[in-house]
Protein backbone atom coordinates (compact mmCIF):
# COMPACT_ATOMS: atom_id res chain seq x y z
CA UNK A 1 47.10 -34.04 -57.01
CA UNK A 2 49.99 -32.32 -56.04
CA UNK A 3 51.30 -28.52 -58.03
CA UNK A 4 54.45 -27.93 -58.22
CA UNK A 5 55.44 -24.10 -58.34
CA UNK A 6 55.98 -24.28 -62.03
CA UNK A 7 52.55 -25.71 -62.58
CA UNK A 8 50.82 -23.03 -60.23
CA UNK A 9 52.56 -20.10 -62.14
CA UNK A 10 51.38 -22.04 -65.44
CA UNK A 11 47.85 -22.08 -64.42
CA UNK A 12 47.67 -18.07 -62.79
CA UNK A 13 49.22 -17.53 -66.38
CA UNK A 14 46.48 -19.18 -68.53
CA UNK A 15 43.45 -17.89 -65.79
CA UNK A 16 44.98 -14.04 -66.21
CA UNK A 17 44.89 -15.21 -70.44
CA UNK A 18 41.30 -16.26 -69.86
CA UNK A 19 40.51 -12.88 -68.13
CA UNK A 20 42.61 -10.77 -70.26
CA UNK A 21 40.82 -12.15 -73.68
CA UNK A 22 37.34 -11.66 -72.41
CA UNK A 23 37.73 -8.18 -71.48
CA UNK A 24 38.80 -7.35 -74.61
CA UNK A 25 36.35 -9.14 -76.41
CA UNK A 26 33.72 -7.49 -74.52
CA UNK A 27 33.76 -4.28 -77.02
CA UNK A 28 33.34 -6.56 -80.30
CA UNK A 29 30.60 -8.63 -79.14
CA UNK A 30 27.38 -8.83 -81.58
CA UNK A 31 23.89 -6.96 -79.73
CA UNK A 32 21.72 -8.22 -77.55
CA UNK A 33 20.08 -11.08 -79.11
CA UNK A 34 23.04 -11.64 -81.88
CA UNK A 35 21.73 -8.26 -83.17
CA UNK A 36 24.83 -6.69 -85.03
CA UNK A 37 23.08 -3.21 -84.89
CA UNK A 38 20.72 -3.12 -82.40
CA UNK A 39 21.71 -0.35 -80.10
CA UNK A 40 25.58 -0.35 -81.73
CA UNK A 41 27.54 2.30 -80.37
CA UNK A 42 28.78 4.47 -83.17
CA UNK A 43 32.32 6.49 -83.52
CA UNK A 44 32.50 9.34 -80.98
CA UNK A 45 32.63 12.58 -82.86
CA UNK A 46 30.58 11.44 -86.04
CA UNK A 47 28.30 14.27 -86.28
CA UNK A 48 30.89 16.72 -86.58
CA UNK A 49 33.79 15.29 -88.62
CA UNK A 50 34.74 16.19 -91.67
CA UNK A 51 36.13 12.71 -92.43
CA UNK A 52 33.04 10.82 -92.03
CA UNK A 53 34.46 7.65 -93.94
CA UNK A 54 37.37 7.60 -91.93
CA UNK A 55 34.74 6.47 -88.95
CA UNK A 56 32.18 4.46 -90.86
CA UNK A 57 32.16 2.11 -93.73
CA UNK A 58 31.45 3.89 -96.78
CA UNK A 59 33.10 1.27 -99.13
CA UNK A 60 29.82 -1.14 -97.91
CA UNK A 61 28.10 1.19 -99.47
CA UNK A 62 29.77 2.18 -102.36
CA UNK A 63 32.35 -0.96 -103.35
CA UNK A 64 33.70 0.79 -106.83
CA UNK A 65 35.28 3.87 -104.36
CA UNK A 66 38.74 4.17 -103.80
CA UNK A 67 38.36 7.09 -101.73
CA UNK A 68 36.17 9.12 -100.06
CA UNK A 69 35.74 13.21 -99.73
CA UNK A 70 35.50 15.01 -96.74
CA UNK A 71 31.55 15.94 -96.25
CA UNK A 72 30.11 18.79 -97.97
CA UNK A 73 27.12 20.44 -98.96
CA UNK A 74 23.68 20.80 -96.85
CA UNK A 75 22.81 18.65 -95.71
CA UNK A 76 26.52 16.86 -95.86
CA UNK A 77 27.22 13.85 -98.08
CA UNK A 78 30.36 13.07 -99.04
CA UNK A 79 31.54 12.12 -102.68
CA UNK A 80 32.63 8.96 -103.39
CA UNK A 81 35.73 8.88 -105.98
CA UNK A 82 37.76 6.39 -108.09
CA UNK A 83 38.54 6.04 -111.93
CA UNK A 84 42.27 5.23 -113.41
CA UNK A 85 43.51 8.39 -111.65
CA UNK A 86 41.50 7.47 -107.90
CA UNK A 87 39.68 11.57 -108.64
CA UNK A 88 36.60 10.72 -110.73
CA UNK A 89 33.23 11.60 -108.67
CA UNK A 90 31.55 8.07 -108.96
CA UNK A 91 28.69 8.94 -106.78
CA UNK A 92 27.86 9.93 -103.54
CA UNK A 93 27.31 8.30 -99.82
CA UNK A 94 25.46 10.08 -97.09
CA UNK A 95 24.58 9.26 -93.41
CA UNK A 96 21.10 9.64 -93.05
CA UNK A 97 20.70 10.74 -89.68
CA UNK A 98 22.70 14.18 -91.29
CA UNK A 99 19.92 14.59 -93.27
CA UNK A 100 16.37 13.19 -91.33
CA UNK A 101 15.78 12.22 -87.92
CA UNK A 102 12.35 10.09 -89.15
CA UNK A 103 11.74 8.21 -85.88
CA UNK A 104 10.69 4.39 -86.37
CA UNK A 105 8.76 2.14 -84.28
CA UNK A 106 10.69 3.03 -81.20
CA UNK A 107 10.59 6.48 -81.50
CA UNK A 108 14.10 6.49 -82.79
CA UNK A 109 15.79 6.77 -86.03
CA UNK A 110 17.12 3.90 -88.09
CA UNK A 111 20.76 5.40 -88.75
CA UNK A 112 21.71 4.35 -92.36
CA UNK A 113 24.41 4.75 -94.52
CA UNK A 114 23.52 5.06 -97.95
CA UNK A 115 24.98 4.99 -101.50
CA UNK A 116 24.06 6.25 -104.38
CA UNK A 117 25.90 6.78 -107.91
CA UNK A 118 25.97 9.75 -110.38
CA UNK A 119 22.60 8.71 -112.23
CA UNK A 120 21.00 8.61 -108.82
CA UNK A 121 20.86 4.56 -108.32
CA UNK A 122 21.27 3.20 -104.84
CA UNK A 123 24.26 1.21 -104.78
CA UNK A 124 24.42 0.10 -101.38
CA UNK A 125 22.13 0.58 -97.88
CA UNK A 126 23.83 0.19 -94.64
CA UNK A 127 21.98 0.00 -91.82
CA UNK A 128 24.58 1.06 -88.53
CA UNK A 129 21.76 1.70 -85.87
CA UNK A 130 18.64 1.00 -84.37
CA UNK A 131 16.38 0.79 -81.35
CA UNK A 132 13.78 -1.47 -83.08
CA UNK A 133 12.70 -4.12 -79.79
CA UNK A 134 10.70 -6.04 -82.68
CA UNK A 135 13.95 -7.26 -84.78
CA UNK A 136 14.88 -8.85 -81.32
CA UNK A 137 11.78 -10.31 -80.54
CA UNK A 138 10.58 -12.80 -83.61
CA UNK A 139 11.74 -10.80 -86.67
CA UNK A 140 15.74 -11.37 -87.21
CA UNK A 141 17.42 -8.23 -88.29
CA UNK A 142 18.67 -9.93 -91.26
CA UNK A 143 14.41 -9.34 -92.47
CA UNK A 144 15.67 -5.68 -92.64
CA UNK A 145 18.76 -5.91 -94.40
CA UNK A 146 16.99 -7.62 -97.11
CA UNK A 147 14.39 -5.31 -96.76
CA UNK A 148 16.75 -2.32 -97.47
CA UNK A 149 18.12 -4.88 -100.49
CA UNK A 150 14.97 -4.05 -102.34
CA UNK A 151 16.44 -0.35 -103.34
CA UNK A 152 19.28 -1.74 -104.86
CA UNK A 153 18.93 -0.66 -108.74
CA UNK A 154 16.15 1.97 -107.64
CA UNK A 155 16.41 5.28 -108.10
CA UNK A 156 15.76 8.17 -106.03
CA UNK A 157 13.91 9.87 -109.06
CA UNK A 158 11.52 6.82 -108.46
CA UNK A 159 8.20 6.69 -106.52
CA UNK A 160 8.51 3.79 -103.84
CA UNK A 161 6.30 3.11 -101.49
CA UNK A 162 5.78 0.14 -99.31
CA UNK A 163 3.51 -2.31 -100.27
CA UNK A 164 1.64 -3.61 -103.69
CA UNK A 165 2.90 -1.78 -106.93
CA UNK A 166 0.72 0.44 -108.74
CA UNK A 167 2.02 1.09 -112.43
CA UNK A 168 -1.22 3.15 -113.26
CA UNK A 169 0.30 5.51 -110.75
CA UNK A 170 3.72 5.22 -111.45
CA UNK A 171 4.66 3.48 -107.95
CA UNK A 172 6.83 0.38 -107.16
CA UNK A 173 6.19 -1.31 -104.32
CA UNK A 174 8.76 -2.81 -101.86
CA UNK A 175 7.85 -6.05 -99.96
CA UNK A 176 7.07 -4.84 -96.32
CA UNK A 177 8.16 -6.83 -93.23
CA UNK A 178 5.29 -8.67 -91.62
CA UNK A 179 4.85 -7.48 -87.87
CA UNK A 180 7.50 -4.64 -88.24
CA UNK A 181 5.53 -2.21 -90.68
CA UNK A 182 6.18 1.07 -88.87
CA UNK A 183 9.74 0.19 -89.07
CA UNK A 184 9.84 -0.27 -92.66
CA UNK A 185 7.70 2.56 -93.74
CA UNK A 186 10.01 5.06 -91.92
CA UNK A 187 13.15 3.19 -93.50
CA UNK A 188 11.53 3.68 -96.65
CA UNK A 189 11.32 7.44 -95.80
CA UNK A 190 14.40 7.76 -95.02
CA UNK A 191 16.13 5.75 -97.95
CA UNK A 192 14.02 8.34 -100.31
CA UNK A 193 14.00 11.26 -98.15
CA UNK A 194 18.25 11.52 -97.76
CA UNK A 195 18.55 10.69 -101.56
CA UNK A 196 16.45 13.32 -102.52
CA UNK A 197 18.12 15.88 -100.55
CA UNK A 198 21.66 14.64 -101.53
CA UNK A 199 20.80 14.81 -105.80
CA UNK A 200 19.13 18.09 -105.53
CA UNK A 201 22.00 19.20 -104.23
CA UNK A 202 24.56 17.43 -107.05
CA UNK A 203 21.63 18.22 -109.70
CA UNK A 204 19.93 14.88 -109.98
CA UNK A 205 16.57 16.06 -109.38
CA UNK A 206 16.40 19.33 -111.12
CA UNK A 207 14.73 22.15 -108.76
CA UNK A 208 10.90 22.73 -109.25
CA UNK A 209 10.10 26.67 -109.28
CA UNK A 210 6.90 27.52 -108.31
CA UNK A 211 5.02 31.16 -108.35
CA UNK A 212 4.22 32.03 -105.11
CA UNK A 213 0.97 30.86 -103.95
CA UNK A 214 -1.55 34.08 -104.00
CA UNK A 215 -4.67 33.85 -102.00
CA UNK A 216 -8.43 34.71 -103.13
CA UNK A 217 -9.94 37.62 -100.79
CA UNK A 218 -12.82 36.69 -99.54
CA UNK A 219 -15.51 39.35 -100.22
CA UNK A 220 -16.69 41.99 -97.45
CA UNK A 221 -19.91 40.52 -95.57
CA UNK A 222 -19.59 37.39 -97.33
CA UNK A 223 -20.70 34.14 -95.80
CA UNK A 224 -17.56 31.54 -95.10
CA UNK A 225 -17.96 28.15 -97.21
CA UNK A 226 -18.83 24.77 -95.49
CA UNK A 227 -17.26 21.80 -95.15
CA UNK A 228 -19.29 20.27 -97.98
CA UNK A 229 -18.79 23.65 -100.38
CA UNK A 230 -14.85 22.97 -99.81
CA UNK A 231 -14.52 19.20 -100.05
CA UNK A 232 -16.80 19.91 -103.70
CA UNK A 233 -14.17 23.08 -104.30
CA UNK A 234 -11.08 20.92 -103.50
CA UNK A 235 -10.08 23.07 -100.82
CA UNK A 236 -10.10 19.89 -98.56
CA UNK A 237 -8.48 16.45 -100.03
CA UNK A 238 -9.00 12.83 -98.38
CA UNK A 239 -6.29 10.17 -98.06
CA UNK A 240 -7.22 6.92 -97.72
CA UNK A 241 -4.47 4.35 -96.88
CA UNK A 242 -5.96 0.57 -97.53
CA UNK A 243 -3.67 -2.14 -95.32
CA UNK A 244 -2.65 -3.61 -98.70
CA UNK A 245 -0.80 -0.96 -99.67
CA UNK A 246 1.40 -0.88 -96.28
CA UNK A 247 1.65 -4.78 -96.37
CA UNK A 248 -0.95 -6.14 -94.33
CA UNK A 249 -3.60 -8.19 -95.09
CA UNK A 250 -6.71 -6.37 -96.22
CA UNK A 251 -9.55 -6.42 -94.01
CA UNK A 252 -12.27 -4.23 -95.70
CA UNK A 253 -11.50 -1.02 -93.99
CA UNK A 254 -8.74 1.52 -94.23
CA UNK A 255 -5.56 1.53 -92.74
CA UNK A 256 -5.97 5.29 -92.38
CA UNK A 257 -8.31 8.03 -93.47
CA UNK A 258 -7.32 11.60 -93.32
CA UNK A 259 -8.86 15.08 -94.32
CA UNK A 260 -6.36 17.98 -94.73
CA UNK A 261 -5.87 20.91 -96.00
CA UNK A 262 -4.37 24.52 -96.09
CA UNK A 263 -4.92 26.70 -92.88
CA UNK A 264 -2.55 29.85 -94.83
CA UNK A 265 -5.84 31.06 -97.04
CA UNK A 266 -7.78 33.88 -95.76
CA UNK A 267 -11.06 31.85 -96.59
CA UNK A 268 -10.63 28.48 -95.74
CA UNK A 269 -8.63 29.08 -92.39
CA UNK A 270 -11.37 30.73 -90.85
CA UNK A 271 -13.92 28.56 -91.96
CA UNK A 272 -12.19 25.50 -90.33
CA UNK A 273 -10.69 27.27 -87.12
CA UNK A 274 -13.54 30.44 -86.86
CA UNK A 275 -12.28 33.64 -87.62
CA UNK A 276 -10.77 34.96 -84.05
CA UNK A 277 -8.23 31.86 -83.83
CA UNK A 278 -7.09 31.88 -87.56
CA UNK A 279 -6.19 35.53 -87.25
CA UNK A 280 -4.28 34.68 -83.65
CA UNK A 281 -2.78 31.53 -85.83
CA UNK A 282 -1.77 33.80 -88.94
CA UNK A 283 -0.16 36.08 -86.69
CA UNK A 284 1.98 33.97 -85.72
CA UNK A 285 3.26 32.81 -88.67
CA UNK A 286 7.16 33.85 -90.10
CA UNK A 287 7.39 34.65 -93.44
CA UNK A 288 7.33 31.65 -95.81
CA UNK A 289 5.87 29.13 -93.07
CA UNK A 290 2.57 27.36 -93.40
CA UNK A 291 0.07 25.83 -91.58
CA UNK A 292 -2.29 22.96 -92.31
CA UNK A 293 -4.69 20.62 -90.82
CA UNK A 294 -5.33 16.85 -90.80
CA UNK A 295 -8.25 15.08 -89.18
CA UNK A 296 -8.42 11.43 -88.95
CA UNK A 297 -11.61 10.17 -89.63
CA UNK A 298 -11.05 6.25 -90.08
CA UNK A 299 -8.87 3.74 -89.42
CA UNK A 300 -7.11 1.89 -86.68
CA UNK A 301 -3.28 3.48 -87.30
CA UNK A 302 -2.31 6.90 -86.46
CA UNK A 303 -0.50 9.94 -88.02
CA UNK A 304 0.92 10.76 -85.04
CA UNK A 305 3.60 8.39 -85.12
């Protein structure tokens, strides 16, 4: 087959086309594994402008807005506004990596964007970031967006926890993802956690003053408790988390089993640590910090993360 000039030029033309469209479709291309946000590369600058909706999408969060406000407060949010004259706070959106840096699975934080209206209902959940290797291999992302679905209608003032429901306790219980509970118990602490901080803030959640806590002296001479006097005092508490209530299937022994306590009193910090190290422990301490303990005594899971 024989090219004339004109038919060369033609085909350099659509080959430099070819080239030219792939480059630049390089930068909108979905995540590894069709993942939208796995590893996503978000705005440069984010944690430090003042226009946070400019760079993200707030109105996925918060549909009703017509505008945004610059971010405010601390930790930020930003207010979401509309009504007949576009000035009306609706409700609020926040970024929650502003707020908590709860690592999931991967050691990493889910960054979410999160919206929430004046009465303190989630309106929308945004998820723009993550590291999780499990949504890649065998779980679809798309199990965590509808995960994050669940606290739509919730409220922050709400007790939600991941797993069954407990109305004798007051708790409602979000549907867990099967194979990627780590990740979904630290989304669901960080869906509560930023929402509480943003409607204290906006007066939501009303503050809570407490008395400062004042410690019982222990008595010259007198003989420290045991571990059995402060479990029957109540000076120690026990958690026990059964696999049921994280989502899993129950097996007849705990998820986790924990024993913790306050290390601040003068009585039961050196009868846990021995006198010498609770005195080189409470010298340490600033004004207004605290110290605690937890053993784990059962259970295959750890509180270490």
């Amino acid at each position: 087959m024989k090219w004339t000039s004109f038919g060369r030029g033609l085909l350099a033309a659509a080959v430099c086309g070819l080239l030219s469209l792939n480059v630049w479709a390089k930068p909108h291309a979905a995540g590894a594994g069709g993942s939208q946000a796995y590893e996503a590369q978000l705005p440069a600058g984010l944690e430090t402008a003042t226009d946070m909706c400019a760079l993200l999408p707030c109105k996925d969060v918060f549909p009703g807005a017509t505008s945004f406000s610059e971010r405010k407060g601390q930790p930020p949010y930003v207010e979401a506004l509309g009504g007949p004259k576009g000035k009306d706070v609706l409700g609020y959106v926040m970024l929650s990596t502003d707020i908590t840096d709860t690592p999931a699975y991967s050691g990493k934080p889910v960054v979410t964007l999160i919206g929430m209206d004046k009465e303190g209902k989630f309106v929308g959940v945004k998820v723009l970031k993550h590291s999780e290797p499990i949504l890649l291999l065998g779980i679809p992302e798309s199990a965590l967006l509808k995960f994050n679905d669940q606290y739509l209608g919730r409220s922050v003032k709400d007790t939600i926890e991941v797993g069954q429901s407990r109305p004798e306790d007051g708790v409602i219980g979000v549907d867990a993802i099967s194979g990627a509970t780590v990740t979904v118990v630290a989304q669901n602490q960080v869906i509560m956690t930023s929402g509480a901080a943003v409607a204290r803030q906006v007066g939501i959640i009303k503050p809570i003053v407490r008395k400062p806590v004042e410690y019982v002296q222990p008595k010259p001479d007198a003989p420290l408790p045991d571990w059995d006097t402060l479990v029957k005092q109540g000076a120690v508490q026990k958690l026990v988390v059964q696999p049921q209530q994280v989502g899993l299937d129950r097996t007849g022994s705990p998820f986790i089993e924990l024993w913790f306590g306050s290390l601040n009193s003068p009585i039961i910090g050196p009868a846990i640590l021995g006198k010498s190290t609770w005195e080189y422990l409470h010298s340490e301490l600033k004004e207004g910090e605290n110290a605690i303990f937890i053993i784990r005594t059962d259970g295959k899971e750890s509180f270490k993360g």
